[in-house]
PDB file of N, CA and C in Angstrom:
ATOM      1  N   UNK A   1     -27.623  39.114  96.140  1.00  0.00           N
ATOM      2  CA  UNK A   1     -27.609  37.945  95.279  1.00  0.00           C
ATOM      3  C   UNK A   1     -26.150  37.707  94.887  1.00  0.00           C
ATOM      4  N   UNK A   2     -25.828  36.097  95.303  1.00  0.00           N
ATOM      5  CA  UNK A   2     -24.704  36.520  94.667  1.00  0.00           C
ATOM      6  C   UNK A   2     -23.882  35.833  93.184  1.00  0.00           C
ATOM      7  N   UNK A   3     -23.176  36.254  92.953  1.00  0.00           N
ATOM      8  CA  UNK A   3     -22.691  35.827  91.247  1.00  0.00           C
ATOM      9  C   UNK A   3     -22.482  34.339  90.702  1.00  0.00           C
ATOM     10  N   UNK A   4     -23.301  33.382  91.547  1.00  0.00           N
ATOM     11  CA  UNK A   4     -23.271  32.562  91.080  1.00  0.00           C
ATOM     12  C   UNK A   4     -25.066  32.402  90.826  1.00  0.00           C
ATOM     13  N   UNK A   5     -25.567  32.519  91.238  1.00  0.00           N
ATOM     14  CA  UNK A   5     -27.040  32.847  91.479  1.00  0.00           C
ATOM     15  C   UNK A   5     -27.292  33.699  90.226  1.00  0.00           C
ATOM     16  N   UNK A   6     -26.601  35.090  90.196  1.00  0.00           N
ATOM     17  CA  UNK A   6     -26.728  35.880  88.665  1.00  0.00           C
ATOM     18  C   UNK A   6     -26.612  35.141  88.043  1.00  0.00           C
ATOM     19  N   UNK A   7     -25.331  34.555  87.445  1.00  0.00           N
ATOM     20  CA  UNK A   7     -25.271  33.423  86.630  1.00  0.00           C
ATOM     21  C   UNK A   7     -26.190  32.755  86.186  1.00  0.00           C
ATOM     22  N   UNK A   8     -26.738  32.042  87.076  1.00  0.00           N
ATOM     23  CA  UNK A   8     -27.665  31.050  86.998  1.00  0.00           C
ATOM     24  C   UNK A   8     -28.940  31.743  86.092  1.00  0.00           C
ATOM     25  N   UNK A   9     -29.421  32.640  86.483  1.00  0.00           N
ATOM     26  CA  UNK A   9     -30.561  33.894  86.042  1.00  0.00           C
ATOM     27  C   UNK A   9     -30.074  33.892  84.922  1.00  0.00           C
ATOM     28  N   UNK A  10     -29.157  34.407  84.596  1.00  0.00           N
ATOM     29  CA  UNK A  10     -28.609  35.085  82.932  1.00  0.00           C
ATOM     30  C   UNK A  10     -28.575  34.264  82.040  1.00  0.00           C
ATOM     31  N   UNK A  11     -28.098  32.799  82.743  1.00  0.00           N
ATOM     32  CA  UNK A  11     -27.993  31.890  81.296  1.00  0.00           C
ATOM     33  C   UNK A  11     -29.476  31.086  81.074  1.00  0.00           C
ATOM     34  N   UNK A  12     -30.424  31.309  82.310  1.00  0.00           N
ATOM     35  CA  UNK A  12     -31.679  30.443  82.256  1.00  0.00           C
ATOM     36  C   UNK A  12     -32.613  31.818  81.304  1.00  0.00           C
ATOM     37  N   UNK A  13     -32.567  32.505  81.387  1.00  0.00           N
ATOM     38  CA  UNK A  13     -33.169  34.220  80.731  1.00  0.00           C
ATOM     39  C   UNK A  13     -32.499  33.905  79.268  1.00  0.00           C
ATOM     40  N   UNK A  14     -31.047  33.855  78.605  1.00  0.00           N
ATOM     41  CA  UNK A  14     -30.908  33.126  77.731  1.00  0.00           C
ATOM     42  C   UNK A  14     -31.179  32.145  77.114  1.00  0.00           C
ATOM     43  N   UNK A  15     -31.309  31.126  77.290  1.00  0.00           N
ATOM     44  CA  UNK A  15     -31.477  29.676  77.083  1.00  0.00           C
ATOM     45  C   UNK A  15     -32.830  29.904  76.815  1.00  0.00           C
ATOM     46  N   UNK A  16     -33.984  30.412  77.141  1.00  0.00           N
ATOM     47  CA  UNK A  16     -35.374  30.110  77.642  1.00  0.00           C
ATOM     48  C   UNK A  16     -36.099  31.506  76.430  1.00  0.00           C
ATOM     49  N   UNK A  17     -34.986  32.100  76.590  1.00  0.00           N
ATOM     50  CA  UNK A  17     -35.662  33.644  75.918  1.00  0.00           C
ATOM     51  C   UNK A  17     -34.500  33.860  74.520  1.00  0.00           C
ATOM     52  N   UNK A  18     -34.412  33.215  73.613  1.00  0.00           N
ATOM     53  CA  UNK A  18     -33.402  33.664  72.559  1.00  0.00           C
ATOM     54  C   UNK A  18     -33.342  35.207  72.243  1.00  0.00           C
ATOM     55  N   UNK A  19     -33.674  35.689  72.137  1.00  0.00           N
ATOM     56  CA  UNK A  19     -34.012  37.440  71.753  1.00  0.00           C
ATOM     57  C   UNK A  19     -33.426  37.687  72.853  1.00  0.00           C
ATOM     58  N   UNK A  20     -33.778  37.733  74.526  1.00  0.00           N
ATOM     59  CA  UNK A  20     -34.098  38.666  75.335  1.00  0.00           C
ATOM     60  C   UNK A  20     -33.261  39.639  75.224  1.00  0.00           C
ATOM     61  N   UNK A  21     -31.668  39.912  74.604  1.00  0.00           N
ATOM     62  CA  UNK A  21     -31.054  40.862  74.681  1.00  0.00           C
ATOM     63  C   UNK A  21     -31.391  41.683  73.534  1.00  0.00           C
ATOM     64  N   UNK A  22     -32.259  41.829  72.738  1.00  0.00           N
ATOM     65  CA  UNK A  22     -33.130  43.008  71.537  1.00  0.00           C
ATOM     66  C   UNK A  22     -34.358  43.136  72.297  1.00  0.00           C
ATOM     67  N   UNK A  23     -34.506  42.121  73.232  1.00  0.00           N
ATOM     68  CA  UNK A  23     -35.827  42.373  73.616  1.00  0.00           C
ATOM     69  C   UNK A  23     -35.552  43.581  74.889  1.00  0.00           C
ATOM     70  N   UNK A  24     -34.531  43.523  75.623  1.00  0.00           N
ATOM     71  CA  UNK A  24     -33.990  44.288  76.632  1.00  0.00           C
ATOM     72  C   UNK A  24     -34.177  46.002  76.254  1.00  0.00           C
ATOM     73  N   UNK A  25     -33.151  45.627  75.067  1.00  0.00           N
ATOM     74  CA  UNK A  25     -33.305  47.101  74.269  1.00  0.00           C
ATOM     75  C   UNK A  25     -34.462  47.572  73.583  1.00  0.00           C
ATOM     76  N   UNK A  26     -35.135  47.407  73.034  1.00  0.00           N
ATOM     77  CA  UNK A  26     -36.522  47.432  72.444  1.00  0.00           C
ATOM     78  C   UNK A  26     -36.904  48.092  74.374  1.00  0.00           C
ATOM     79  N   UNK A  27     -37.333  47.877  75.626  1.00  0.00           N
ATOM     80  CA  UNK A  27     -37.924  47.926  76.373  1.00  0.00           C
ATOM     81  C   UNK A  27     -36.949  49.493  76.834  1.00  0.00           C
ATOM     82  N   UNK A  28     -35.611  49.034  76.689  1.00  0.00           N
ATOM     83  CA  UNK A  28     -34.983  50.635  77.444  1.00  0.00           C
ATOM     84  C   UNK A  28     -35.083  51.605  76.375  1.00  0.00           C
ATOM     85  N   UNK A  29     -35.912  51.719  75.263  1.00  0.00           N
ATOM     86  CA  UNK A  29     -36.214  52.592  74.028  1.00  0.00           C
ATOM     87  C   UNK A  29     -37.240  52.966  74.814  1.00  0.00           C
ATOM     88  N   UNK A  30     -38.344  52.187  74.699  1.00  0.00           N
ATOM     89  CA  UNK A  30     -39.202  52.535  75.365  1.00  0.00           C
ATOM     90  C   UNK A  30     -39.566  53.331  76.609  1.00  0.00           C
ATOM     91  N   UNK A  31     -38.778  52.587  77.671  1.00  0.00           N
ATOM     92  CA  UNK A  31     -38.748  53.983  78.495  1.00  0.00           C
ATOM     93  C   UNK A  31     -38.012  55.337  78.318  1.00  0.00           C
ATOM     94  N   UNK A  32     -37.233  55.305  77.424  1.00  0.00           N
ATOM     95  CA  UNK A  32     -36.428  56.510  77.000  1.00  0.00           C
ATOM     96  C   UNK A  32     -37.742  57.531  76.256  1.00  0.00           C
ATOM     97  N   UNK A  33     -38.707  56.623  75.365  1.00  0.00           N
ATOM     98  CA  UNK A  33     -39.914  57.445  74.895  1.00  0.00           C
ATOM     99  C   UNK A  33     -41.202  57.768  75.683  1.00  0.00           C
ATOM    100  N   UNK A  34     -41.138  56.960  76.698  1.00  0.00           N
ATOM    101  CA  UNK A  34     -41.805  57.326  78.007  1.00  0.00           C
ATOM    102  C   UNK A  34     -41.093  58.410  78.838  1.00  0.00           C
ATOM    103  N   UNK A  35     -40.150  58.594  79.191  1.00  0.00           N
ATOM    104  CA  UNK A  35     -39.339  59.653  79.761  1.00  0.00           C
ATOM    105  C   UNK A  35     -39.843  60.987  79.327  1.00  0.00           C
ATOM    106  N   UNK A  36     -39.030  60.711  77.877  1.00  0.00           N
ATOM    107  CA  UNK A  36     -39.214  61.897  76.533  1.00  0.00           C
ATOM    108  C   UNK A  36     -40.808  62.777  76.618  1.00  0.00           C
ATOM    109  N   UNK A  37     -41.433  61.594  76.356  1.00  0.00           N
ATOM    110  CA  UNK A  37     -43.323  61.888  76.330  1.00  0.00           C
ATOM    111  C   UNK A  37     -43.214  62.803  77.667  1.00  0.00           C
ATOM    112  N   UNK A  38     -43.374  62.226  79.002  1.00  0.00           N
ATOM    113  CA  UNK A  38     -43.600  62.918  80.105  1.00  0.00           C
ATOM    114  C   UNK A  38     -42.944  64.091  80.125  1.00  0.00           C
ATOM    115  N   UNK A  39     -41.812  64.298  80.064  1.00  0.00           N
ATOM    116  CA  UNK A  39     -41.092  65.731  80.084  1.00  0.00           C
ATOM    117  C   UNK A  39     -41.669  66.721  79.333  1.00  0.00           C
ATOM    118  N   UNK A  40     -42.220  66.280  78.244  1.00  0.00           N
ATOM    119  CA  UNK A  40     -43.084  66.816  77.358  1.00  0.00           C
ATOM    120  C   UNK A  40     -44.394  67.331  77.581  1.00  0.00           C
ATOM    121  N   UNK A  41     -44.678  66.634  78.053  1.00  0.00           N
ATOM    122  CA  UNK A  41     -46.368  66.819  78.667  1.00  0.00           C
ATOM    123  C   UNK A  41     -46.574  67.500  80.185  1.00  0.00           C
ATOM    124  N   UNK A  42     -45.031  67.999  80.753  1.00  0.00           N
ATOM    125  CA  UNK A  42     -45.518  68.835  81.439  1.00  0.00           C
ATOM    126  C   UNK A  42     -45.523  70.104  81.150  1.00  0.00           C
ATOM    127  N   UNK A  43     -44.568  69.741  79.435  1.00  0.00           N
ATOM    128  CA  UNK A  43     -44.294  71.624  79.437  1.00  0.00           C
ATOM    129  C   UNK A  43     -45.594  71.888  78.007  1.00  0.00           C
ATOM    130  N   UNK A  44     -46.943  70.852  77.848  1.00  0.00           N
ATOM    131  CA  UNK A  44     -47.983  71.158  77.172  1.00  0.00           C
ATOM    132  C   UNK A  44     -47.801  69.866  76.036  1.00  0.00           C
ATOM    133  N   UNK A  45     -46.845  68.448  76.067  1.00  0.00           N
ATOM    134  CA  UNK A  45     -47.238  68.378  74.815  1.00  0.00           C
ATOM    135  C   UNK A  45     -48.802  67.824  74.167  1.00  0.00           C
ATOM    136  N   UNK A  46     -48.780  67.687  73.504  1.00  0.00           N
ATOM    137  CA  UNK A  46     -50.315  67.275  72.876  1.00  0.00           C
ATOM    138  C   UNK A  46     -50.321  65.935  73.264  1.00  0.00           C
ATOM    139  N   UNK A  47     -51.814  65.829  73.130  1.00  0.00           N
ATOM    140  CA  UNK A  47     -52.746  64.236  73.417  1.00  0.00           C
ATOM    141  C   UNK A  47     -51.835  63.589  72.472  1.00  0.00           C
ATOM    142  N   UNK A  48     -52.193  63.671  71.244  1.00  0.00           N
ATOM    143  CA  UNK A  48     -51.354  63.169  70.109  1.00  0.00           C
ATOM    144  C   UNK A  48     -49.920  62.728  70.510  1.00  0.00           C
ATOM    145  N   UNK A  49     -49.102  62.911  71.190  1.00  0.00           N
ATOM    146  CA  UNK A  49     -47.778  62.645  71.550  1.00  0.00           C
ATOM    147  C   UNK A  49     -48.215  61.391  72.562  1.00  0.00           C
ATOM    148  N   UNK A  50     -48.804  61.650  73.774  1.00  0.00           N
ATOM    149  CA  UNK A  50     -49.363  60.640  74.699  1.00  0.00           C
ATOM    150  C   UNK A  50     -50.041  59.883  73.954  1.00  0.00           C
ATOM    151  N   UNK A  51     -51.257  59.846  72.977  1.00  0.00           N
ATOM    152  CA  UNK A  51     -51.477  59.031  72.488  1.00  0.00           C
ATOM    153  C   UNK A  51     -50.389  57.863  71.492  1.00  0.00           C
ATOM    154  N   UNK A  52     -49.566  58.501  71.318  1.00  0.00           N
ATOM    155  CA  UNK A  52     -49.042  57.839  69.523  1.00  0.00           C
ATOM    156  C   UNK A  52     -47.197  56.662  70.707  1.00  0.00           C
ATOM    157  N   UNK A  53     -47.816  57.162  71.986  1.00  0.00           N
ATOM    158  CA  UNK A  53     -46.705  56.407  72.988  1.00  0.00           C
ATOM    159  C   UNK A  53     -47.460  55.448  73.220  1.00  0.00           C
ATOM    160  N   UNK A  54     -48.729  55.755  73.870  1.00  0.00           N
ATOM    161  CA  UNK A  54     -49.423  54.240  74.792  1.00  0.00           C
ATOM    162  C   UNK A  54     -50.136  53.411  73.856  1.00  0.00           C
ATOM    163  N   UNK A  55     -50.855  54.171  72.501  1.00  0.00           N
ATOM    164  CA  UNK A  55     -51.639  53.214  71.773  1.00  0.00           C
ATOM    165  C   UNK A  55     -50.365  52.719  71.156  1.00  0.00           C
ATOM    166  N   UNK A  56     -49.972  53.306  70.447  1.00  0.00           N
ATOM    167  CA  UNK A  56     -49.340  52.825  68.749  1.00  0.00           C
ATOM    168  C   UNK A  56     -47.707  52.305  69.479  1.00  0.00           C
ATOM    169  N   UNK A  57     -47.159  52.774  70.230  1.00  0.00           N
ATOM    170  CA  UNK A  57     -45.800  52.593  70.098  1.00  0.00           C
ATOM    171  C   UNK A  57     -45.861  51.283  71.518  1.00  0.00           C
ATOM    172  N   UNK A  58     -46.630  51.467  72.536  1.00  0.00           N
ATOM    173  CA  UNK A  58     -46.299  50.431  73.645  1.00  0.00           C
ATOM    174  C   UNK A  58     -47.637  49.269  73.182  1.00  0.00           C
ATOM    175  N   UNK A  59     -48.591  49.816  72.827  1.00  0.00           N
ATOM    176  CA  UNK A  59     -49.751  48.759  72.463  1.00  0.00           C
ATOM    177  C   UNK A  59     -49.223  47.891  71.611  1.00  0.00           C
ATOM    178  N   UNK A  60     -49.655  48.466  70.471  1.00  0.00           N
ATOM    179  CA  UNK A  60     -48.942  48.154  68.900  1.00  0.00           C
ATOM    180  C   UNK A  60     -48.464  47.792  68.793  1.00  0.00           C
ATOM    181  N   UNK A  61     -47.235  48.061  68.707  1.00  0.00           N
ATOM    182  CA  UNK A  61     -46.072  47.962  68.318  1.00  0.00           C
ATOM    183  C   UNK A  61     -45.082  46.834  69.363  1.00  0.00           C
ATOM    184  N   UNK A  62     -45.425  47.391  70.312  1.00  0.00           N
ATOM    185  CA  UNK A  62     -45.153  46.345  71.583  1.00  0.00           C
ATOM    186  C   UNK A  62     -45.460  45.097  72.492  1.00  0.00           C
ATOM    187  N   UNK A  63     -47.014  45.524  72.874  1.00  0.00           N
ATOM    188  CA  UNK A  63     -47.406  44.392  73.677  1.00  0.00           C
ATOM    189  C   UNK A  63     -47.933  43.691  72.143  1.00  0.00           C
ATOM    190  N   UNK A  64     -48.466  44.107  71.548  1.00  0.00           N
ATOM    191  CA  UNK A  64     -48.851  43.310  70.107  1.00  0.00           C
ATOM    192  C   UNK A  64     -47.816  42.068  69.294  1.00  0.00           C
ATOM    193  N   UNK A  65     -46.796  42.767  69.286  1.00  0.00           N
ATOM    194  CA  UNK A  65     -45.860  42.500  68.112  1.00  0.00           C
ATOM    195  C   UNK A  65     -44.354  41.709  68.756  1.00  0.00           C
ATOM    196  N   UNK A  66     -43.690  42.840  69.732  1.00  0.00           N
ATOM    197  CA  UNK A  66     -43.067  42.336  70.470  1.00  0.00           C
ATOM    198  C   UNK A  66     -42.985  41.064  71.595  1.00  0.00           C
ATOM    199  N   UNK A  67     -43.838  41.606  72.457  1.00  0.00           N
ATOM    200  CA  UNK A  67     -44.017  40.412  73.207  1.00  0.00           C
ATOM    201  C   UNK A  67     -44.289  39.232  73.411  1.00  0.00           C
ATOM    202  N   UNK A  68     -45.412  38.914  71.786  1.00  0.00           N
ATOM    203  CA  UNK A  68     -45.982  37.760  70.958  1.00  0.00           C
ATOM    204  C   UNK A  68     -45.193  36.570  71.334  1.00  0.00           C
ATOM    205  N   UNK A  69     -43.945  37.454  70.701  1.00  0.00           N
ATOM    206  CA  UNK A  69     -42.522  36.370  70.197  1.00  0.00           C
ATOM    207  C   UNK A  69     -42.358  35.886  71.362  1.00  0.00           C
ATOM    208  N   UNK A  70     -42.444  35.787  72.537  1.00  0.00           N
ATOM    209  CA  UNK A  70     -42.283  35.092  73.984  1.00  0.00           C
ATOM    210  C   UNK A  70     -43.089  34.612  74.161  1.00  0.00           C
ATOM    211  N   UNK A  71     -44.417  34.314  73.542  1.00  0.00           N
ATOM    212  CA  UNK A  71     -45.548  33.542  74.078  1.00  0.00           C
ATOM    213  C   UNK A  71     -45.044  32.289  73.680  1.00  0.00           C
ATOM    214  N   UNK A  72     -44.388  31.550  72.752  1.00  0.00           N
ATOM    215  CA  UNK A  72     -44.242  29.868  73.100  1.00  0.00           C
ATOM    216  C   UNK A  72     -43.145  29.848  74.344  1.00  0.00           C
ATOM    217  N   UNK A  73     -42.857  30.342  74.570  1.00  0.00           N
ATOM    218  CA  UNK A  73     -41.636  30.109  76.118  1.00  0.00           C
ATOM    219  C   UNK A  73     -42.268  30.081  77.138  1.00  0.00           C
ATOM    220  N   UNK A  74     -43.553  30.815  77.355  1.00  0.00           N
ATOM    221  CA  UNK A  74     -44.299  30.992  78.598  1.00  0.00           C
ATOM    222  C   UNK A  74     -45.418  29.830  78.473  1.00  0.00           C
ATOM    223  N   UNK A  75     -45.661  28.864  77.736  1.00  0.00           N
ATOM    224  CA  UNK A  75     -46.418  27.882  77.962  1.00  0.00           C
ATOM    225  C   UNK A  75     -46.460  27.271  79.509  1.00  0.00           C
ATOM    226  N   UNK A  76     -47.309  26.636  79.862  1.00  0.00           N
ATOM    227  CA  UNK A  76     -47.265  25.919  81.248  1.00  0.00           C
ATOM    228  C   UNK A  76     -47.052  24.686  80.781  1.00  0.00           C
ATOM    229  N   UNK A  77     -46.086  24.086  81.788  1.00  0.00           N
ATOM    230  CA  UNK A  77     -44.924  22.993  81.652  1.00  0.00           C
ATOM    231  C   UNK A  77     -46.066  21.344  82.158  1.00  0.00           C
ATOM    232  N   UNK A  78     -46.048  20.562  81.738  1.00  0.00           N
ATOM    233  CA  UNK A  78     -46.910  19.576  82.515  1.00  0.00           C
ATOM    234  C   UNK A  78     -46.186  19.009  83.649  1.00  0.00           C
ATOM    235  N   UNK A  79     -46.667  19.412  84.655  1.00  0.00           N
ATOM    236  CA  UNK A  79     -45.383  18.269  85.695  1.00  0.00           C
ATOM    237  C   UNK A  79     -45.593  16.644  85.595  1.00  0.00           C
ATOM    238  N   UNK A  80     -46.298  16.557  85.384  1.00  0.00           N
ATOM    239  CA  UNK A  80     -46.605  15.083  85.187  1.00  0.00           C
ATOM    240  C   UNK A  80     -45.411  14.330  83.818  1.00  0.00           C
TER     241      UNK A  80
END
């Protein structure tokens, strides 16, 4: 791809998504606590750890709360 094309991506991802750069981070937390969790759970950690990642912290907290905030951007556009 090349850097005019990026371009194009970065400022339409801007323009379209005000947040997306908290929203970016908020998501590389997340896999950092997905990482964390797994490393964990091979050396025994508890349900409770797996649980308190997929319900409360990616459910919850995330697809709930976070992602919300992008639902008026993703409307379908009328072509007409």
């Amino acid at each position: 791809m090349n850097a005019i094309s990026q371009d194009l991506i970065d400022h339409t991802i801007a323009h379209f998504y005000p947040e997306a750069d908290a929203h970016s981070r908020i998501h590389n937390s997340l896999l950092q606590d997905i990482r964390s969790v797994l490393h964990k759970f091979k050396k025994k950690a508890s349900v409770a750890d797996l649980f308190n990642l997929m319900a409360i912290k990616i459910v919850k907290n995330h697809l709930l709360e976070e992602d919300r905030k992008f639902f008026p951007y993703l409307e379908p556009v009328d072509p007409c």
